[in-house]
Protein backbone atom coordinates (compact mmCIF):
# COMPACT_ATOMS: atom_id res chain seq x y z
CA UNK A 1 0.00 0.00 0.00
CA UNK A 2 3.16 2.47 1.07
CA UNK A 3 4.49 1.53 -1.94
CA UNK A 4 1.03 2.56 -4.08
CA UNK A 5 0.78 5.68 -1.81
CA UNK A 6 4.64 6.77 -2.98
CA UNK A 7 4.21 6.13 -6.78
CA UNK A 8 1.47 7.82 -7.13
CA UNK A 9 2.81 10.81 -5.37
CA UNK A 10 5.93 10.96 -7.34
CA UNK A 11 3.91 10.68 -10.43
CA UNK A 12 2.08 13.49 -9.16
CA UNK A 13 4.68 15.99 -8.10
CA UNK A 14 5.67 15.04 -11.60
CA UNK A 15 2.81 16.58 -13.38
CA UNK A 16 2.28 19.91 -10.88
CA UNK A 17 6.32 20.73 -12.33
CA UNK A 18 5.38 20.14 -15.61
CA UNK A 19 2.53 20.80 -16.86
CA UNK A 20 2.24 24.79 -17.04
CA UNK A 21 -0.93 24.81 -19.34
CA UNK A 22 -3.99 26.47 -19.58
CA UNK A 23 -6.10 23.55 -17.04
CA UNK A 24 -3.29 23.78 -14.34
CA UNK A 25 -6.24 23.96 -11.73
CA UNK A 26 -7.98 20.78 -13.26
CA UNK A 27 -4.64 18.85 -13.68
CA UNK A 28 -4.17 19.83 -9.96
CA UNK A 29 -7.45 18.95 -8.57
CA UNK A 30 -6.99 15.60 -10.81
CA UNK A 31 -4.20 14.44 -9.91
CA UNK A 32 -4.95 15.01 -6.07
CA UNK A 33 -7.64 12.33 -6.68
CA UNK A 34 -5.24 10.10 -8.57
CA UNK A 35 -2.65 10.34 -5.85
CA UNK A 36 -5.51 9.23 -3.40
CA UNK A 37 -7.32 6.59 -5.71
CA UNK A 38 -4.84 3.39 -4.53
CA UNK A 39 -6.20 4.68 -0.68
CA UNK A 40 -9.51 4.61 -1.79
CA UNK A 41 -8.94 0.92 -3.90
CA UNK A 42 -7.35 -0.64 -0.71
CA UNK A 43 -10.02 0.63 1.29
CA UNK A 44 -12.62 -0.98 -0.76
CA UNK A 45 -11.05 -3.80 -1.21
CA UNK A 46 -9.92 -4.61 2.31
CA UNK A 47 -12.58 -2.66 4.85
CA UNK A 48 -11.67 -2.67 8.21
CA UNK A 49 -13.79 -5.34 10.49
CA UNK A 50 -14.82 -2.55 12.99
CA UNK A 51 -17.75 -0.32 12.57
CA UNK A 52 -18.00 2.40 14.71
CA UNK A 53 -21.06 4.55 15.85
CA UNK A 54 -20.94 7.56 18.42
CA UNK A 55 -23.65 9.87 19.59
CA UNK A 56 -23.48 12.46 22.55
CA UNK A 57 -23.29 9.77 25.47
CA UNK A 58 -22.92 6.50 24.25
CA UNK A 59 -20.12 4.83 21.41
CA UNK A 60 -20.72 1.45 20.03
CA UNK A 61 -18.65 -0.69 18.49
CA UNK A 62 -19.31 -3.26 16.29
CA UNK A 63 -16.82 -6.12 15.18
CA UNK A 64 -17.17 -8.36 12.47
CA UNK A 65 -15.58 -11.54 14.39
CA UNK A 66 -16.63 -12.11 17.95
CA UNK A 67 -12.78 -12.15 19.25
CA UNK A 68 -12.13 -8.85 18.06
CA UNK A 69 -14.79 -7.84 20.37
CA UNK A 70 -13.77 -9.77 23.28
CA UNK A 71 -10.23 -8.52 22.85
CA UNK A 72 -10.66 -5.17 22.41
CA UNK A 73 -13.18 -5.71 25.20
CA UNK A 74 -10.48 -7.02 27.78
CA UNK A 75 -7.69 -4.26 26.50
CA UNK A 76 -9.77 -1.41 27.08
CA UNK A 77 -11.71 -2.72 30.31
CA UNK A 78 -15.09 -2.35 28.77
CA UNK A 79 -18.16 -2.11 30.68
CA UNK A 80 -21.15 -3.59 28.90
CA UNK A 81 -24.37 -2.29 29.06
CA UNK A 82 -27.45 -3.98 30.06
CA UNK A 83 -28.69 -5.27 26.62
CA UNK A 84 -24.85 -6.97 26.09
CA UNK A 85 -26.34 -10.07 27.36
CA UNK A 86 -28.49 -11.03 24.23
CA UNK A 87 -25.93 -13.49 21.99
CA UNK A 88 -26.96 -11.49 19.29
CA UNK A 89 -26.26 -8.02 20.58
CA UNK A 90 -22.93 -9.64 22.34
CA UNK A 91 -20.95 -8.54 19.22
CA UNK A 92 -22.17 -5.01 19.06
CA UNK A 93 -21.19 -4.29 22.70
């Protein structure tokens, strides 16, 4: 992915030193979205298996395997709520 990232950025850097024409802005604003487009790929590709959801007094996490949950759980000396006693709402706690 670093490797992606540093390509694309070179590539990049190349074109804002060289390209002096009249759609400088657009080659600019374009190749901003190039130089984040392998981000965006690996993202989509390879989402992360943690949703997270926050209002004003409560964050909830939700994992997409059970251990993640129980790990992060233990690391961060979670207390669960009330309704974490359901097995279905056991993952979302």
């Amino acid at each position: 992915m670093l490797v992606a990232v540093a390509v694309s950025f070179a590539l990049y850097a190349v074109l804002l030193f060289c390209y002096q024409g009249p759609l400088v802005n657009v080659v600019r604003s374009g190749g901003l979205v190039f130089f984040m487009l392998p981000y965006f790929v690996w993202e989509a590709l390879f989402p992360l298996p943690i949703n997270v959801a926050a209002t004003k007094s409560t964050t909830t996490f939700k994992f997409e395997y059970e251990l993640y949950g129980i790990e992060f759980a233990r690391l961060n000396r979670v207390i669960e709520s009330p309704d974490c006693h359901d097995s279905d709402a056991k993952q979302s706690c």
